[in-house]
Protein backbone atom coordinates (compact mmCIF):
# COMPACT_ATOMS: atom_id res chain seq x y z
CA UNK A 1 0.00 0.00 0.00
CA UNK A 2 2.69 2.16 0.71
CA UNK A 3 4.51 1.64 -2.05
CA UNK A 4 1.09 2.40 -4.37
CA UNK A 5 0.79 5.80 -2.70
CA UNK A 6 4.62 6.60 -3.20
CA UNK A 7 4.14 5.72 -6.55
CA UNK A 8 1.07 7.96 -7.43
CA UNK A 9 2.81 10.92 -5.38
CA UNK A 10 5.77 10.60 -7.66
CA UNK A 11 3.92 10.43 -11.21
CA UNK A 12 1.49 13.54 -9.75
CA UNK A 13 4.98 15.62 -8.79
CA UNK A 14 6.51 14.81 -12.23
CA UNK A 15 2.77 15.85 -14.12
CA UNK A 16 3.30 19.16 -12.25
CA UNK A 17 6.96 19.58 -12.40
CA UNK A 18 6.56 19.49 -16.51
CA UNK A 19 3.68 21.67 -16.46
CA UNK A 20 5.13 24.26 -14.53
CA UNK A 21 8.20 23.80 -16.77
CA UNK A 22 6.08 24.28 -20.03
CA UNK A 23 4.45 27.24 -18.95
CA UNK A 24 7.71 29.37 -17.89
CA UNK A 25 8.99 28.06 -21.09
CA UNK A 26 6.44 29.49 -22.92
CA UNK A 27 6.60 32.89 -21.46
CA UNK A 28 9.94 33.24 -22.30
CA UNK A 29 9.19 32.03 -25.85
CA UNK A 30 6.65 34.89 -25.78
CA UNK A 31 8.24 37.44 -24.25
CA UNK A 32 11.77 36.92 -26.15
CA UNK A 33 13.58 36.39 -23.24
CA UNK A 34 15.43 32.89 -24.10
CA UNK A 35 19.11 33.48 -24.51
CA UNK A 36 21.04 33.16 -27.73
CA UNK A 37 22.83 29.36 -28.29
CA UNK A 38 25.20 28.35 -31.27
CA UNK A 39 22.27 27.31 -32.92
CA UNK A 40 20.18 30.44 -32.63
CA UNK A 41 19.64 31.87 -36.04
CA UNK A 42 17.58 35.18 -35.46
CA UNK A 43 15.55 35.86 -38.89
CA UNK A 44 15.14 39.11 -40.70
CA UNK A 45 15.50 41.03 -44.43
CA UNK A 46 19.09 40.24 -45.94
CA UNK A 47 18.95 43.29 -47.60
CA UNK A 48 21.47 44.12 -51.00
CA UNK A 49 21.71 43.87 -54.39
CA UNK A 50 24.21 41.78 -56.16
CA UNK A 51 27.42 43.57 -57.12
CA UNK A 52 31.16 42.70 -58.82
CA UNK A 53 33.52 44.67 -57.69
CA UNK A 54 37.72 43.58 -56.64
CA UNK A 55 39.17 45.74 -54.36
CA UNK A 56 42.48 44.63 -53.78
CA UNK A 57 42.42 40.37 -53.49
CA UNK A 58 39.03 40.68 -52.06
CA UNK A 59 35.83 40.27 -54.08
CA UNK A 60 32.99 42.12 -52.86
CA UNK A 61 29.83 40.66 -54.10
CA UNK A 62 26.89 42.45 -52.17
CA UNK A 63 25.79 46.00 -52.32
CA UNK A 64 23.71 47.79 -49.76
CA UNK A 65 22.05 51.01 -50.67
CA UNK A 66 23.61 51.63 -53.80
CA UNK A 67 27.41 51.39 -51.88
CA UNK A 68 29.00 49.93 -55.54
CA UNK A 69 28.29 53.57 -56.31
CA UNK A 70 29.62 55.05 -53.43
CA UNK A 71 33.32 54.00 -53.99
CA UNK A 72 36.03 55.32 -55.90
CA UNK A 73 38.97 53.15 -55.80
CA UNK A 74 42.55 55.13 -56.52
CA UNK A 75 45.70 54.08 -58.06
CA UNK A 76 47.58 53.66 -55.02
CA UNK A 77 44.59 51.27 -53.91
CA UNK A 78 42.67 53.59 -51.26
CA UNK A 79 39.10 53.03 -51.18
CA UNK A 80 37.07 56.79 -50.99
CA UNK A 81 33.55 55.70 -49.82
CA UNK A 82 30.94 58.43 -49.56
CA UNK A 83 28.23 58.22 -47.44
CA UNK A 84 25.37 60.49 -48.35
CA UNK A 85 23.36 63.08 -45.60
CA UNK A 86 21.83 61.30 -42.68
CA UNK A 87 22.83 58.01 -43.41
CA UNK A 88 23.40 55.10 -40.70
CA UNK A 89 22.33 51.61 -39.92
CA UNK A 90 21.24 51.23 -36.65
CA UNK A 91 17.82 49.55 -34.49
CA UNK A 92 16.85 51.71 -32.18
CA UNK A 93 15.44 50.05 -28.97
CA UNK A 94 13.14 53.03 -28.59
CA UNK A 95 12.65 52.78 -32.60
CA UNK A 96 12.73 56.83 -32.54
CA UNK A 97 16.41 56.55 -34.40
CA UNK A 98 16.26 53.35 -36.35
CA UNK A 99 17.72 53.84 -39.75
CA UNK A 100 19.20 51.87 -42.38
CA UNK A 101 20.66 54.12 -45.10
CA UNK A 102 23.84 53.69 -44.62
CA UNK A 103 25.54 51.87 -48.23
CA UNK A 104 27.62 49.06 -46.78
CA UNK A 105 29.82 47.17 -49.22
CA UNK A 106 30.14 43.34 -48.40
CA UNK A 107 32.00 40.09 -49.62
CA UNK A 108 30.30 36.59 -48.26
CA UNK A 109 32.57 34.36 -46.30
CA UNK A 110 31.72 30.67 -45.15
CA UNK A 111 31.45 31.30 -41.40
CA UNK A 112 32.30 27.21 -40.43
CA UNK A 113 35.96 28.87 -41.42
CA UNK A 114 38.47 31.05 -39.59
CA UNK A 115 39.00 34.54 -40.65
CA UNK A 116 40.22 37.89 -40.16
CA UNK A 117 39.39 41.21 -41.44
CA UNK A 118 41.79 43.85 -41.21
CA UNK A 119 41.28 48.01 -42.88
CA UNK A 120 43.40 51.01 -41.95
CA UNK A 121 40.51 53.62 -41.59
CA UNK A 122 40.12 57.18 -41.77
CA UNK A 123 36.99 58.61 -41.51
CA UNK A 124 35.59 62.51 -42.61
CA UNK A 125 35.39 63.81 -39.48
CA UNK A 126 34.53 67.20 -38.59
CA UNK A 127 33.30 69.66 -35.78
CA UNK A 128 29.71 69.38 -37.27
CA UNK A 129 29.15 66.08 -37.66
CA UNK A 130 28.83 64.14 -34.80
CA UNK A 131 28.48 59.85 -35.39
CA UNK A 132 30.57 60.25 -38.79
CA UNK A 133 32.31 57.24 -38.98
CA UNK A 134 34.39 54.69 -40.83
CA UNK A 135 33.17 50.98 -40.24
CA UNK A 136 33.67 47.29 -40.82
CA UNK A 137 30.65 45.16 -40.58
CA UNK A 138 29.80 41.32 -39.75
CA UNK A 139 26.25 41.14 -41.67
CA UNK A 140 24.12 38.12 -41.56
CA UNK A 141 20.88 40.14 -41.99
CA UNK A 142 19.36 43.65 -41.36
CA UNK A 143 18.34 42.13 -37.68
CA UNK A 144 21.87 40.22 -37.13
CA UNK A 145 24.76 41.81 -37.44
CA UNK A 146 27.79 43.87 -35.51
CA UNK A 147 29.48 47.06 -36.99
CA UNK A 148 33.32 47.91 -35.91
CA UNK A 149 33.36 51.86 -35.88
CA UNK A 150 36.42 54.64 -35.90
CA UNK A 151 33.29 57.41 -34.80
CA UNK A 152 32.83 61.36 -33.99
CA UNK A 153 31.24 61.13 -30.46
CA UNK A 154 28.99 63.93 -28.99
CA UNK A 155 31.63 65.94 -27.72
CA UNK A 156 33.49 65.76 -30.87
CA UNK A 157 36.22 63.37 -29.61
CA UNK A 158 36.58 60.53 -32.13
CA UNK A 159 36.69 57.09 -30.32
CA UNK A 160 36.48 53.24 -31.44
CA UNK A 161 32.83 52.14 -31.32
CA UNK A 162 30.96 48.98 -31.56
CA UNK A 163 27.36 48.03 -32.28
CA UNK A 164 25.60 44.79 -31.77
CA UNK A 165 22.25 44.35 -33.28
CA UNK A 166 20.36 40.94 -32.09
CA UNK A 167 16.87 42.52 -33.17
CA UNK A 168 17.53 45.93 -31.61
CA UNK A 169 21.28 47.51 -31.38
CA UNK A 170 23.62 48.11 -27.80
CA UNK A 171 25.73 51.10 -29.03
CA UNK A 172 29.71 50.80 -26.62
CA UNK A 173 32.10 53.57 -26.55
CA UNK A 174 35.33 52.82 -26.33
CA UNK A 175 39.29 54.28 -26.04
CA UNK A 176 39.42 57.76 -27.79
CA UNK A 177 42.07 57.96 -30.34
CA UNK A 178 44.12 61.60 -31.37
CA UNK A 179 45.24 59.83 -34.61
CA UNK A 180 43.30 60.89 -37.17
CA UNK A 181 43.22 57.05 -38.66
CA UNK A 182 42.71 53.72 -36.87
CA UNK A 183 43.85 49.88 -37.71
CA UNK A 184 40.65 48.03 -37.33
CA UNK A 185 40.32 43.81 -37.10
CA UNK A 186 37.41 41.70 -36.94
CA UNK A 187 38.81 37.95 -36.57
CA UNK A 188 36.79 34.58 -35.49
CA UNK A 189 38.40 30.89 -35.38
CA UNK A 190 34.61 29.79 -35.79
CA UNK A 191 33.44 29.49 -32.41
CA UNK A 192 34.52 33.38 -31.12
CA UNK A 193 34.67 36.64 -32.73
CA UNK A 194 36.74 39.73 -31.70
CA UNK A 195 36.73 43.17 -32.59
CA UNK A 196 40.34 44.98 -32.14
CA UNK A 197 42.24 48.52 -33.06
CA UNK A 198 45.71 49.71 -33.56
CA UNK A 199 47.59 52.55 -33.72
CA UNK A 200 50.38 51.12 -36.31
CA UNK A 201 48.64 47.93 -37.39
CA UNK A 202 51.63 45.91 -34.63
CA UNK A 203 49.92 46.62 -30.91
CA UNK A 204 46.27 45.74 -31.29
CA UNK A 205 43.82 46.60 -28.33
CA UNK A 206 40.70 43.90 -27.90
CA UNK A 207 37.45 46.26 -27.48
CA UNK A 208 34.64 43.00 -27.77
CA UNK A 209 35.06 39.72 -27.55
CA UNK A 210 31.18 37.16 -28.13
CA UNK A 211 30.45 33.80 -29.04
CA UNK A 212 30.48 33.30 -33.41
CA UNK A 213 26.73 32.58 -33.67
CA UNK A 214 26.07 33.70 -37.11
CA UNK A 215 25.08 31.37 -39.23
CA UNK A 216 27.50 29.49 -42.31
CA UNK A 217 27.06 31.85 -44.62
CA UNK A 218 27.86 35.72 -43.74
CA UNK A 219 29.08 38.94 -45.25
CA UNK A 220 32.34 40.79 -44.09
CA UNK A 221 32.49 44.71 -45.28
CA UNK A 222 32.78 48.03 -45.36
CA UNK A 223 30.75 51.43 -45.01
CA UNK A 224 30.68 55.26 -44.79
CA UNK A 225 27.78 57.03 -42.17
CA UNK A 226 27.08 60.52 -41.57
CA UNK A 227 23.98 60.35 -39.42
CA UNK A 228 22.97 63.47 -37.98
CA UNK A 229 25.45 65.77 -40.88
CA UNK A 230 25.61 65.69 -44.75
CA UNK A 231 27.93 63.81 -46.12
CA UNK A 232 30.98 62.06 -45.39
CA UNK A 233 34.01 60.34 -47.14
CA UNK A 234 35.62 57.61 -45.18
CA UNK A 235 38.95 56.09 -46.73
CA UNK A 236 40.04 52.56 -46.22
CA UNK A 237 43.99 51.31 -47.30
CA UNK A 238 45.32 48.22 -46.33
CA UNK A 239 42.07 46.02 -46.89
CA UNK A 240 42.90 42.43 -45.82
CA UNK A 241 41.13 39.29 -46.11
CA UNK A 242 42.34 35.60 -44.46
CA UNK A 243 41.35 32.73 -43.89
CA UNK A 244 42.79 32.09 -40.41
CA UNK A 245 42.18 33.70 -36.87
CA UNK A 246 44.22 35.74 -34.31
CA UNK A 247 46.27 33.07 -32.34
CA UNK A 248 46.16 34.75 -29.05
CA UNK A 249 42.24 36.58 -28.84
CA UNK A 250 42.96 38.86 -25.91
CA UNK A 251 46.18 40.36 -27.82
CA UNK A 252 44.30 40.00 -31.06
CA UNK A 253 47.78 38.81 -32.70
């Protein structure tokens, strides 16, 4: 008899254990609060138009509001990109400042593959403009993606910046740098990604450091913004593409 009743109290405890288990699952399902794995792919417009365009030994093959327009490459191999008047992509978590103007030039990688993605940028900046920037983007789509920024801050000190957008965007400030150019590196051995800057392309500084969970296929690139001014021409030199990762991630060498 005793064993009968232990029995039923055990099956009842498990029928409520799983219930209660469903139903906080579900809230979080509704309320979008489940964290991010490996496998998480978070949907949204992949946004471009194809484009064929060699810029140095890398082949940029996606074009983002008209940005195959927006270059002029020189001789000497610098890129001029020109971002038009109150351009920028960002997702406001408010949505009062959400906009995605900004022409972004991009080359797909396979993602299952290290990489690294190196520029020497200078940006247009000015007294005017603040947010003018220079930037190399990871894009899987116009919800999924992080931008790598040499940016004109509010008090017109120009800093490294980085944006993640998982559905909305964070927005970090980071060091200020007097130079009026910046080394920037995006690298990932598959399974972590790192953004990093340097002030003559030796000593790299790490400035964010997440788990790689973009899906297989992505785009690596390059854009001009001028959000809140009217126009600005960022220059790139030095464009690298590779197929392997930093060895040491904290040093970013």
């Amino acid at each position: 008899m005793k064993k009968k009743v232990f029995l039923i109290f055990m099956v009842m405890s498990g029928i409520l254990f799983c219930n209660c288990t469903n139903k906080d699952t579900s809230k979080q399902l509704e309320s979008g609060n489940l964290p991010l794995s490996s496998s998480t792919q978070v949907n949204g417009k992949v946004s471009g138009t194809p484009c064929d365009l060699t810029v140095g030994k890398i082949r940029f093959t996606k074009s983002i509001n008209d940005a195959a327009s927006s270059i002029k490459v020189q001789k000497d191999g610098k890129v001029v990109f020109t971002a038009k008047e109150k351009t920028d992509y960002f997702s406001d978590p408010n949505g009062k400042l959400s906009n995605t103007s900004a022409p972004i030039l991009l080359t797909d990688v396979d993602n299952t593959k290290p990489f690294t993605f190196t520029a020497k940028v200078t940006p247009g900046f000015n007294e005017q403009d603040v947010y003018n920037a220079g930037v190399l983007y990871v894009y899987a789509n116009d919800s999924f993606f992080q931008k790598h920024c040499f940016e004109q801050d509010e008090r017109g000190k120009h800093r490294i910046v980085t944006v993640q957008t998982v559905g909305t965007s964070d927005d970090s400030n980071h060091d200020i740098v007097e130079l009026p150019y910046a080394y920037m590196k995006i690298s990932s051995d598959t399974r972590t990604i790192a953004s990093y800057y340097s002030l003559d392309n030796i000593n790299w500084q790490m400035v964010r450091l997440y788990e790689n969970n973009y899906p297989d296929e992505i785009w690596l690139g390059i854009s001009s913004q001028c959000p809140m001014g009217e126009g600005n021409e960022s220059v790139f030199e030095d464009i690298h593409l590779e197929e392997k990762s930093v060895s040491d991630f904290r040093m970013g060498i």
